[in-house]
C-alpha atoms as a PDB file:
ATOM      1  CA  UNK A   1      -9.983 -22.594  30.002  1.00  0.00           C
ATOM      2  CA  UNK A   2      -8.221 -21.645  33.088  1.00  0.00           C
ATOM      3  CA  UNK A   3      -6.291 -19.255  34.852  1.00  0.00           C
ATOM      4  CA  UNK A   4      -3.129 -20.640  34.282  1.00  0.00           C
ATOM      5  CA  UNK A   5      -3.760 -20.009  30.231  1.00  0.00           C
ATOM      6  CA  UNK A   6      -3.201 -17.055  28.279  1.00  0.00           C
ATOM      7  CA  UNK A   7      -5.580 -14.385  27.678  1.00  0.00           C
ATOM      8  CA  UNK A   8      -4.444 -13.645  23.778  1.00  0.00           C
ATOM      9  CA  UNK A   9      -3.990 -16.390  21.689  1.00  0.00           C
ATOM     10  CA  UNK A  10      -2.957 -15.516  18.168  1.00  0.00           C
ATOM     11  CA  UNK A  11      -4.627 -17.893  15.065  1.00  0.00           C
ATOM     12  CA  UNK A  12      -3.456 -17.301  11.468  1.00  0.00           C
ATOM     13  CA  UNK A  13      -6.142 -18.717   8.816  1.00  0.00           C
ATOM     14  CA  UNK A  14      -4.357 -18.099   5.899  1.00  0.00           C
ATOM     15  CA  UNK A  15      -2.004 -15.242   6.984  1.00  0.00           C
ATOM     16  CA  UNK A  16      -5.233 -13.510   8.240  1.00  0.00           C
ATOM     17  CA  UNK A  17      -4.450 -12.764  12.090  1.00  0.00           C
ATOM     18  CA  UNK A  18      -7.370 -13.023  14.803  1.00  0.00           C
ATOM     19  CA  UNK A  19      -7.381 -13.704  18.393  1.00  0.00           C
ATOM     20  CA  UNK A  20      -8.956 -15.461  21.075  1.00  0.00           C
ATOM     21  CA  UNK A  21      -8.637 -15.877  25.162  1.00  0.00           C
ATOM     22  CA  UNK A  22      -7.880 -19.293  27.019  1.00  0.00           C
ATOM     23  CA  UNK A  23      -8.039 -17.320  30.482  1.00  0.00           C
ATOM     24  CA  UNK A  24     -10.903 -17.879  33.104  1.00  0.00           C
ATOM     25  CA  UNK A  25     -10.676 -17.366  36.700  1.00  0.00           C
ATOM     26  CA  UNK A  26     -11.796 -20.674  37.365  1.00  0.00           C
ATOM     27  CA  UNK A  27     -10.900 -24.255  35.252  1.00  0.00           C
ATOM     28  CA  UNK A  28     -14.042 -24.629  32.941  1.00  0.00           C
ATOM     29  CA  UNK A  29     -13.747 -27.921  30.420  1.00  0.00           C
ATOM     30  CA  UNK A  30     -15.300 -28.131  27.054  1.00  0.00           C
ATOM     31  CA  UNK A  31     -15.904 -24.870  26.329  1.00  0.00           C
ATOM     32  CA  UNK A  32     -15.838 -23.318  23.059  1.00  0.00           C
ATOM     33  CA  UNK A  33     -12.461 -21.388  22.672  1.00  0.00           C
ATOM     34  CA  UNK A  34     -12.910 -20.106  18.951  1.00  0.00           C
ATOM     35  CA  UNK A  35     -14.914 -20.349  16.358  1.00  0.00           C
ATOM     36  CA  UNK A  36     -14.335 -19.774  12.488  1.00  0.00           C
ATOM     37  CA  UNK A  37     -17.579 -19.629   9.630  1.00  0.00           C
ATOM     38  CA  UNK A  38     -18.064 -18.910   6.027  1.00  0.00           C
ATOM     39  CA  UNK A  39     -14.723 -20.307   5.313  1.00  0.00           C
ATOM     40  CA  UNK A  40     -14.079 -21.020   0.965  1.00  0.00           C
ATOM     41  CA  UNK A  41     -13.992 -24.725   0.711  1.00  0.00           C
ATOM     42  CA  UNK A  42     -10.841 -26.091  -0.137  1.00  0.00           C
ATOM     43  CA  UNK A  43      -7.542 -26.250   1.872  1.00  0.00           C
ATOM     44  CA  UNK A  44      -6.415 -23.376   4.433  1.00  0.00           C
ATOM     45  CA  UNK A  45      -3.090 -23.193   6.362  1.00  0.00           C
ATOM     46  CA  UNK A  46      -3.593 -22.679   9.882  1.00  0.00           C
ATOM     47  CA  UNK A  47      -1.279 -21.301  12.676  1.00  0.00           C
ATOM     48  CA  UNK A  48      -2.015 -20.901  16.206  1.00  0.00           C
ATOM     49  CA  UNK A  49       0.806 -19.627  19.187  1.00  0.00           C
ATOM     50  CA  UNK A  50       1.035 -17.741  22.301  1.00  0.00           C
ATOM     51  CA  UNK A  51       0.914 -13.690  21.251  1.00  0.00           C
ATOM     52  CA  UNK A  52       0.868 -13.227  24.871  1.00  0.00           C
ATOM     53  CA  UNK A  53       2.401 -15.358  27.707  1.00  0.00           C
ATOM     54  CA  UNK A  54       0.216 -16.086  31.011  1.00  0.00           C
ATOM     55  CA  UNK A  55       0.775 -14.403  34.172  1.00  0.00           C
ATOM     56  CA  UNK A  56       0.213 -16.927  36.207  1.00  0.00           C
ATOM     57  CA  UNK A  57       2.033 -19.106  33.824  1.00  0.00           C
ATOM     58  CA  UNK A  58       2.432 -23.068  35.631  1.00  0.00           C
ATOM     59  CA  UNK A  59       2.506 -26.076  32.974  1.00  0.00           C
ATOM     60  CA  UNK A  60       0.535 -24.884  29.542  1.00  0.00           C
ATOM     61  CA  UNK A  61      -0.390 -21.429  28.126  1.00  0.00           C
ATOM     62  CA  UNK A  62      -2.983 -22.869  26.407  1.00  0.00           C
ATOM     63  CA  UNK A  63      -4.548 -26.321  25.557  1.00  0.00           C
ATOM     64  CA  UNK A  64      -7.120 -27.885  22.996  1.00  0.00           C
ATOM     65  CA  UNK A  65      -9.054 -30.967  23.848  1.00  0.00           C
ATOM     66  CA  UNK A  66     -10.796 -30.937  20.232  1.00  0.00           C
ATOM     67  CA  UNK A  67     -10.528 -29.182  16.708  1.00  0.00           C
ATOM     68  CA  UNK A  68     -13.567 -29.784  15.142  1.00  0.00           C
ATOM     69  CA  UNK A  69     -13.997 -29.338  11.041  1.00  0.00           C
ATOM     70  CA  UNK A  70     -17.004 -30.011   8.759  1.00  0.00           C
ATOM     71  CA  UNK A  71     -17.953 -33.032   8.362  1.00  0.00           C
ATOM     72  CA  UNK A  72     -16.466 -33.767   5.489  1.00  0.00           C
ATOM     73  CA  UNK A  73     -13.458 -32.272   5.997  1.00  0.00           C
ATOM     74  CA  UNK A  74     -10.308 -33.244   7.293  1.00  0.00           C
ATOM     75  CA  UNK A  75      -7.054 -32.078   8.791  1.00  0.00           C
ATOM     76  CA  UNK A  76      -4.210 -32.461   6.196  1.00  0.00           C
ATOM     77  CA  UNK A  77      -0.256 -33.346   7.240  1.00  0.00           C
ATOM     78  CA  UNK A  78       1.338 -30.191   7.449  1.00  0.00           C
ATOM     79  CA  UNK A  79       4.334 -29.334   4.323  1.00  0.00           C
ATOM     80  CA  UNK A  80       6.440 -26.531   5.672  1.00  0.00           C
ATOM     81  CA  UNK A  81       7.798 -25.913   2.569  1.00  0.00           C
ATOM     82  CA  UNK A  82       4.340 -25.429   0.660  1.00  0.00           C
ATOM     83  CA  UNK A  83       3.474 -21.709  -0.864  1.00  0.00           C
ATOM     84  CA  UNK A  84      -0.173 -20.555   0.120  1.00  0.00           C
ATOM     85  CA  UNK A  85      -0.897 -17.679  -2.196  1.00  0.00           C
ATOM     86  CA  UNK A  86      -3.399 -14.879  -2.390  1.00  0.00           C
ATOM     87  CA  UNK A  87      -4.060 -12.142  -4.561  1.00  0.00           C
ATOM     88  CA  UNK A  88      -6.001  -8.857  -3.924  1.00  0.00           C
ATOM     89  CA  UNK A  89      -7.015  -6.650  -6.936  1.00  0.00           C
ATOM     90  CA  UNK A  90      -6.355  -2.848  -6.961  1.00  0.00           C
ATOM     91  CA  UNK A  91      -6.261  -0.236  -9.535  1.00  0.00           C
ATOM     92  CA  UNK A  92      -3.610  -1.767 -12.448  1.00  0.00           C
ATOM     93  CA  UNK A  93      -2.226  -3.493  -9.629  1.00  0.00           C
ATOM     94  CA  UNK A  94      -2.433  -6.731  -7.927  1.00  0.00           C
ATOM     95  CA  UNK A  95      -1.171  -7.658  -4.667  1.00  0.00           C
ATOM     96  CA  UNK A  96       0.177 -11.016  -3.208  1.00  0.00           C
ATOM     97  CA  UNK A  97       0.529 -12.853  -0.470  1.00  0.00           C
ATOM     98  CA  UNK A  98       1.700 -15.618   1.019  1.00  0.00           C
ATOM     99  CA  UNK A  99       3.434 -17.394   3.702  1.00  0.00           C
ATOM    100  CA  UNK A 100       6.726 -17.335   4.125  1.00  0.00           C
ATOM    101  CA  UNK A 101       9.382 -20.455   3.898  1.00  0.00           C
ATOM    102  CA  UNK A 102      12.229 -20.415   6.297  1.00  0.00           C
ATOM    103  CA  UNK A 103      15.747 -20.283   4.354  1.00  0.00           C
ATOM    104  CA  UNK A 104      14.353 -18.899   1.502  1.00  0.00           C
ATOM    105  CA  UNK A 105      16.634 -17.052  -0.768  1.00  0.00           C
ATOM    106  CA  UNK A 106      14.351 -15.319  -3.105  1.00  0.00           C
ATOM    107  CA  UNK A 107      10.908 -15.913  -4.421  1.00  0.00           C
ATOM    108  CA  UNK A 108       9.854 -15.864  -8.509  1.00  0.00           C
ATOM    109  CA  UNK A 109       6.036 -14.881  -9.309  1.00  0.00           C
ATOM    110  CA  UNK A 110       4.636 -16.148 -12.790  1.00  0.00           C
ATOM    111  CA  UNK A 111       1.692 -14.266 -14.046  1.00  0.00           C
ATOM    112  CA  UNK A 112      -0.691 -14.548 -17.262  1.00  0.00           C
ATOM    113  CA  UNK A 113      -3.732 -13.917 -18.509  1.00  0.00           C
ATOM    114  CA  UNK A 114      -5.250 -17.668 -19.061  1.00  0.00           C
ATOM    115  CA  UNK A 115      -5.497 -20.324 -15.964  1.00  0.00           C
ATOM    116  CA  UNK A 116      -2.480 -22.850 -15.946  1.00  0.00           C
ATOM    117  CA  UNK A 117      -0.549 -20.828 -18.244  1.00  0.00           C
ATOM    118  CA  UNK A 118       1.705 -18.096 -16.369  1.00  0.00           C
ATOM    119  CA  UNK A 119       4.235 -17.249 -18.887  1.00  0.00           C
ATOM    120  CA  UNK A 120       4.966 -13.770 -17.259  1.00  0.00           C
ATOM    121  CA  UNK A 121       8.333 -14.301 -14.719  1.00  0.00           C
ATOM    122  CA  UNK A 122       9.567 -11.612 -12.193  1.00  0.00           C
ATOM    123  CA  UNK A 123      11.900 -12.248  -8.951  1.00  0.00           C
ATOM    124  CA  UNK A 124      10.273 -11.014  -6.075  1.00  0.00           C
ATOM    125  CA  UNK A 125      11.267 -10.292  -2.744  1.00  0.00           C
ATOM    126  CA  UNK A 126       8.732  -9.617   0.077  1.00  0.00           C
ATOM    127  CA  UNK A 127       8.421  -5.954   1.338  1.00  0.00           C
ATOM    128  CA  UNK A 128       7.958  -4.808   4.661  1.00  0.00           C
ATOM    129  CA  UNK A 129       4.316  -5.254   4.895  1.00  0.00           C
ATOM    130  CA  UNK A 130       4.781  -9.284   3.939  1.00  0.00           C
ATOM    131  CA  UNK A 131       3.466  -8.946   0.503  1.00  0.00           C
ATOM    132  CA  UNK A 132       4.681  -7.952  -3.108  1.00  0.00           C
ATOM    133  CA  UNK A 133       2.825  -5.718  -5.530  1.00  0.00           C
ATOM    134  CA  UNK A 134       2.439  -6.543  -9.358  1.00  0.00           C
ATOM    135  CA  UNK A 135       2.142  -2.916 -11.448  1.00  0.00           C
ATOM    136  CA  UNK A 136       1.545  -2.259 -14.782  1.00  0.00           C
ATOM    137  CA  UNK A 137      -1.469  -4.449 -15.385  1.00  0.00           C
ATOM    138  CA  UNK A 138      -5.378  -3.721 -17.272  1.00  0.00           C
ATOM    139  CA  UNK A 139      -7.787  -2.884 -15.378  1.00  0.00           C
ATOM    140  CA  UNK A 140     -11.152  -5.885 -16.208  1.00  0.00           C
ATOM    141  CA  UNK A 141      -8.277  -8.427 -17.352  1.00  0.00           C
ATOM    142  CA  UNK A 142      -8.547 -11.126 -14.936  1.00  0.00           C
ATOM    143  CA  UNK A 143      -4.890 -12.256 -14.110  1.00  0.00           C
ATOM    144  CA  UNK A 144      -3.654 -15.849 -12.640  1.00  0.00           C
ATOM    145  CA  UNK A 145      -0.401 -16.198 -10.588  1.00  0.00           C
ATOM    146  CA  UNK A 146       2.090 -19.236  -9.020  1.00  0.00           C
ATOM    147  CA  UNK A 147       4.922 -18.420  -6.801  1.00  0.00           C
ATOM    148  CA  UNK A 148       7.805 -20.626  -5.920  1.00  0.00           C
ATOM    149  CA  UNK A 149      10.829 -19.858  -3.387  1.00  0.00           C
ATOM    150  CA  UNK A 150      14.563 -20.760  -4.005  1.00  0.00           C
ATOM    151  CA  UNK A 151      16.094 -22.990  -1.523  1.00  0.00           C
ATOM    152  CA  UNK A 152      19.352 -24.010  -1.658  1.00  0.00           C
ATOM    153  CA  UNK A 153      19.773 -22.095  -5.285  1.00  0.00           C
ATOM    154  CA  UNK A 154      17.143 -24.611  -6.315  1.00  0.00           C
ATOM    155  CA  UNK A 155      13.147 -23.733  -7.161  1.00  0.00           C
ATOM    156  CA  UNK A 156      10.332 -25.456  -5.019  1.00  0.00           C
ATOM    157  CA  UNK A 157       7.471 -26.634  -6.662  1.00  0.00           C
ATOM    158  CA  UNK A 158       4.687 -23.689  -7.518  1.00  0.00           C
ATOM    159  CA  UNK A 159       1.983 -22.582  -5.103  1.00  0.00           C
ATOM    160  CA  UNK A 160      -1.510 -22.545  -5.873  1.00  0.00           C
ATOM    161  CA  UNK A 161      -2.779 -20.886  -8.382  1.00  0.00           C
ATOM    162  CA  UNK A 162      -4.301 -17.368  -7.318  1.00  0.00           C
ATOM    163  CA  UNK A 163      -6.307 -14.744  -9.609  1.00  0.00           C
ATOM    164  CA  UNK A 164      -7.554 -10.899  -9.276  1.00  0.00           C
ATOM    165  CA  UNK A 165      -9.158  -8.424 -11.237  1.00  0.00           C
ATOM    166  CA  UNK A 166      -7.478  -5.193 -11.219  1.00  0.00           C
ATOM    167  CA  UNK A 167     -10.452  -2.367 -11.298  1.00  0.00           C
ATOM    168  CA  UNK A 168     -10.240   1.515 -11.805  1.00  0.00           C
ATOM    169  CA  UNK A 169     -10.960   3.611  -8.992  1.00  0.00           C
ATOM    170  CA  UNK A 170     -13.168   0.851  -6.684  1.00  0.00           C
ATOM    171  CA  UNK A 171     -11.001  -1.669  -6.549  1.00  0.00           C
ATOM    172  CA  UNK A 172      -8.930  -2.903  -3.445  1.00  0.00           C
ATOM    173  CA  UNK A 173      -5.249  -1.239  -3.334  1.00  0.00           C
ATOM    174  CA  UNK A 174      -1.966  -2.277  -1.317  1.00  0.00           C
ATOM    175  CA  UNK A 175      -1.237  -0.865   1.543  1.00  0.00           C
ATOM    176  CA  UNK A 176      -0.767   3.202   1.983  1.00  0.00           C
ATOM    177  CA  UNK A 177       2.588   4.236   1.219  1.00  0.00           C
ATOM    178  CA  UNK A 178       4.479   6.924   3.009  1.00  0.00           C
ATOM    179  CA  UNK A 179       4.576   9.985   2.260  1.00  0.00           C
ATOM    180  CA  UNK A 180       7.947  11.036   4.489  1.00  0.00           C
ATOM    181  CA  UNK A 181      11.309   9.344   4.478  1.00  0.00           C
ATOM    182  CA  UNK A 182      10.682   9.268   8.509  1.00  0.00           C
ATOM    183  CA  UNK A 183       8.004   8.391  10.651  1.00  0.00           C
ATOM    184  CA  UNK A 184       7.599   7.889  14.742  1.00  0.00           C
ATOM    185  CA  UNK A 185       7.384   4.262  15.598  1.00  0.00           C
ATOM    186  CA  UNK A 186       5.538   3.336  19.090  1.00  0.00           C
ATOM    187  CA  UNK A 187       5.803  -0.045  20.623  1.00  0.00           C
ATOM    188  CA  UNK A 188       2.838  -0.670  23.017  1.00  0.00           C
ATOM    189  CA  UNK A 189       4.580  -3.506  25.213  1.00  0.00           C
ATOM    190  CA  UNK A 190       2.347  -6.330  26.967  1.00  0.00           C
ATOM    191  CA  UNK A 191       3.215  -4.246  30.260  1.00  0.00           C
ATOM    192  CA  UNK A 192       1.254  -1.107  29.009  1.00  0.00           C
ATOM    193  CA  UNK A 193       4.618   0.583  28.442  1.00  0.00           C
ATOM    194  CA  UNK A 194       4.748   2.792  25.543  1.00  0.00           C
ATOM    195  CA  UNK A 195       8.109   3.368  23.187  1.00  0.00           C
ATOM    196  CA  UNK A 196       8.296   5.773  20.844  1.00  0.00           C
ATOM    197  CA  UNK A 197      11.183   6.294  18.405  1.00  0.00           C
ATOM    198  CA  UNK A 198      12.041   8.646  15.528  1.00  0.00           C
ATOM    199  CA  UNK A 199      13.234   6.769  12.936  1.00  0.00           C
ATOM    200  CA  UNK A 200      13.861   6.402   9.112  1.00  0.00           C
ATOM    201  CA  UNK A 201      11.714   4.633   6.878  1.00  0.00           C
ATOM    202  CA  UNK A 202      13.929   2.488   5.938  1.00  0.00           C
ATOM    203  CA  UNK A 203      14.167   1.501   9.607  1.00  0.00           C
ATOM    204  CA  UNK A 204      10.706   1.800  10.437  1.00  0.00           C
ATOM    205  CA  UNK A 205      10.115  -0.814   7.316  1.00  0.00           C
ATOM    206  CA  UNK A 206      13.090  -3.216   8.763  1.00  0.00           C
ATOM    207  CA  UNK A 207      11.049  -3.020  12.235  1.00  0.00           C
ATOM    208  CA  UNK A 208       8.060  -4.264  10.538  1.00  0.00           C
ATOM    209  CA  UNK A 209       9.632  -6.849   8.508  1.00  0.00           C
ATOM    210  CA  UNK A 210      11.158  -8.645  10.861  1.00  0.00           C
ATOM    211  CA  UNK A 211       7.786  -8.437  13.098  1.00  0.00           C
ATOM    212  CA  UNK A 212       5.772  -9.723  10.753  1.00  0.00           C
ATOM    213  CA  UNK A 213       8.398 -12.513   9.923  1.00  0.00           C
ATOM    214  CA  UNK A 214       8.867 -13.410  13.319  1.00  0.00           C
ATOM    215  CA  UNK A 215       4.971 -13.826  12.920  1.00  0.00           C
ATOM    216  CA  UNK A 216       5.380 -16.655  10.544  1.00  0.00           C
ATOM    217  CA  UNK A 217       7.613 -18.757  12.718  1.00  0.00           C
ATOM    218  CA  UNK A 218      11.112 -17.000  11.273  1.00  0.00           C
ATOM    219  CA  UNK A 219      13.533 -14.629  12.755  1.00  0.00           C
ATOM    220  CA  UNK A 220      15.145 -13.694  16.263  1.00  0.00           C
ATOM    221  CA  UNK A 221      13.234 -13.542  19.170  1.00  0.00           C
ATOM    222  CA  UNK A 222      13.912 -10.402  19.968  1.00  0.00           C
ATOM    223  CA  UNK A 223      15.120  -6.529  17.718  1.00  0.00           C
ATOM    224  CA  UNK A 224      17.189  -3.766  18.283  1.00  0.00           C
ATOM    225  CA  UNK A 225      16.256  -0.446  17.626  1.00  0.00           C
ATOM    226  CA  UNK A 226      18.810   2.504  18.050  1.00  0.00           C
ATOM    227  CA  UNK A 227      17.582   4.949  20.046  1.00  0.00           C
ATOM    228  CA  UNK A 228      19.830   8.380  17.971  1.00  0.00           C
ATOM    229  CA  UNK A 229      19.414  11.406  19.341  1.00  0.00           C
ATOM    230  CA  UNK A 230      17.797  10.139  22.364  1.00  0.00           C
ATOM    231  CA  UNK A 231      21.076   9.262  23.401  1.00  0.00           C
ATOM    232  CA  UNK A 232      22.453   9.766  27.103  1.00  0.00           C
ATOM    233  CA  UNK A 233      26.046   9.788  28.303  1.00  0.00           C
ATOM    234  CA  UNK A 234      29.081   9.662  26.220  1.00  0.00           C
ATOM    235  CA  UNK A 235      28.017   6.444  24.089  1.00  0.00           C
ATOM    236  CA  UNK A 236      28.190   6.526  20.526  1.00  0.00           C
ATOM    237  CA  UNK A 237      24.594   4.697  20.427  1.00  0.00           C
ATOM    238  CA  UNK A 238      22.312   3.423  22.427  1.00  0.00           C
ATOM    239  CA  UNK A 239      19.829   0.327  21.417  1.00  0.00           C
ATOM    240  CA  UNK A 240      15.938  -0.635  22.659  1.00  0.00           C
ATOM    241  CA  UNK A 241      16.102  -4.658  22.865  1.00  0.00           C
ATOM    242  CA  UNK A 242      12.646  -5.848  22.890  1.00  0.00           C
ATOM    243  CA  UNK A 243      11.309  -9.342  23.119  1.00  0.00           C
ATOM    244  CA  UNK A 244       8.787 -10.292  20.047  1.00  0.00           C
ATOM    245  CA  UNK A 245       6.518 -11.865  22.639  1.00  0.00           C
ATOM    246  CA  UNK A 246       6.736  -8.783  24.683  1.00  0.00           C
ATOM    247  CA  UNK A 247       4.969  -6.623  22.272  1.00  0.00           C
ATOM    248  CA  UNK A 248       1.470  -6.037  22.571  1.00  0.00           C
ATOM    249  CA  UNK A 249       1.310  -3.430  19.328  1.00  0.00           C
ATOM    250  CA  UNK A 250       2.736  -1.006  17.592  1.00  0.00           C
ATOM    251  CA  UNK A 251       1.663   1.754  14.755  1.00  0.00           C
ATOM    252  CA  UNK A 252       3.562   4.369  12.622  1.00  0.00           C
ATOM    253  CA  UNK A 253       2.416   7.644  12.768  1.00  0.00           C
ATOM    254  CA  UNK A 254       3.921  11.137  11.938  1.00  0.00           C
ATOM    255  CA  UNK A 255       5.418  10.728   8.736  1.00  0.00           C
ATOM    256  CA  UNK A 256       7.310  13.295   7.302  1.00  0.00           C
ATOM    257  CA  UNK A 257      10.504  14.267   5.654  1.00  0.00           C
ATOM    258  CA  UNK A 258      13.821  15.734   7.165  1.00  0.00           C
END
């Protein structure tokens, strides 16, 4: 640790996002950075960057000496084109994740009701919150899915294979939907500066996909966001250019229709 590292360091453990600090006022070695327990065995795709840059930035934002595993485990060569998929249950529904692959065109989901036998086929393409919802399905069926992405007009190999339980009532459901075709946006920058636009959904939504892609390594560094009726002077629009590694946070409030 040091004071020339970062105070927010962002670690993905299979698209789940947590955060740790590198910073200390004073160089300390061997120190215990981050810690992760309980893990599933079996294979997990880990990411770890910069969320937010040092102040007193000189040579490194943040360094490891050591990544320890179990015992028996081991770290695994990284396949940048290899699917890690999830699967949530909700009522009749089932929602998927996974990480996404740079280029790719499209995605196809294969669902069924046995293990190793997905004879169900739908194209999906990920929505703004980085997943895809599966409708439609019986609730106490147990249901196995494979994804694979199109690169190049040609199919990679399937992911792993993931499986949910849809349930009535208790179960887990996708993310809340809006209610509103517009919303307020605020951007909480690493400065402490707060944004706030009125926008559509469908911009809202194209805000947070390209966040959360930029998340997974894909994307522009930095988004426009036209600022409407917030305009000044005689400009037919005005845009908010902000840096993906200048935003602390953000959340959507205020939906409602217009």
């Amino acid at each position: 640790m040091s004071d020339s590292y970062t105070n927010k360091v962002g670690i993905s453990i299979d698209g789940k996002i947590e955060y740790f600090s590198a910073y200390r006022e004073s160089w300390s070695h061997q120190r215990l950075a981050y810690e992760k327990v309980g893990l599933e065995r079996g294979i997990h795709n880990v990411k770890i960057w910069t969320e937010v840059p040092s102040s007193n930035y000189v040579v490194y934002d943040y360094r490891f000496d050591a990544i320890d595993v179990d015992s028996d485990g081991k770290l695994t060569d990284y396949n940048g084109s290899e699917i890690n998929l999830s699967a949530e249950a909700g009522n009749s529904q089932v929602t998927l994740k996974w990480n996404q692959i740079k280029d790719a065109e499209s995605y196809t989901v294969k669902y069924g009701t046995v293990s190793g036998k997905c004879t169900e086929t739908v194209t999906a393409t990920k929505d703004a919150y980085g997943n895809f919802v599966i409708p439609g399905l019986t609730n106490g069926t147990k249901y196995y899915f494979v994804v694979s992405a199109k690169l190049n007009g040609v199919n990679s190999e399937y992911s792993n294979e993931a499986s949910a339980t849809p349930q009535g009532g208790g179960g887990q459901t996708g993310p809340e939907q809006p209610t509103g075709n517009r919303a307020i946006l605020v951007v909480t920058m690493t400065t402490g500066l707060e944004k706030e636009f009125d926008l559509s959904m469908k911009e809202v939504n194209d805000f947070i996909a390209w966040y959360e892609g930029k998340q997974t390594g894909s994307g522009s560094a930095s988004y426009s966001i036209n600022k409407h009726d917030n305009n000044k002077g005689p400009f037919s629009s005005r845009k908010d250019y902000m840096l993906f590694n200048r935003i602390l946070t953000f959340e959507v409030s205020d939906e409602y229709s217009k």
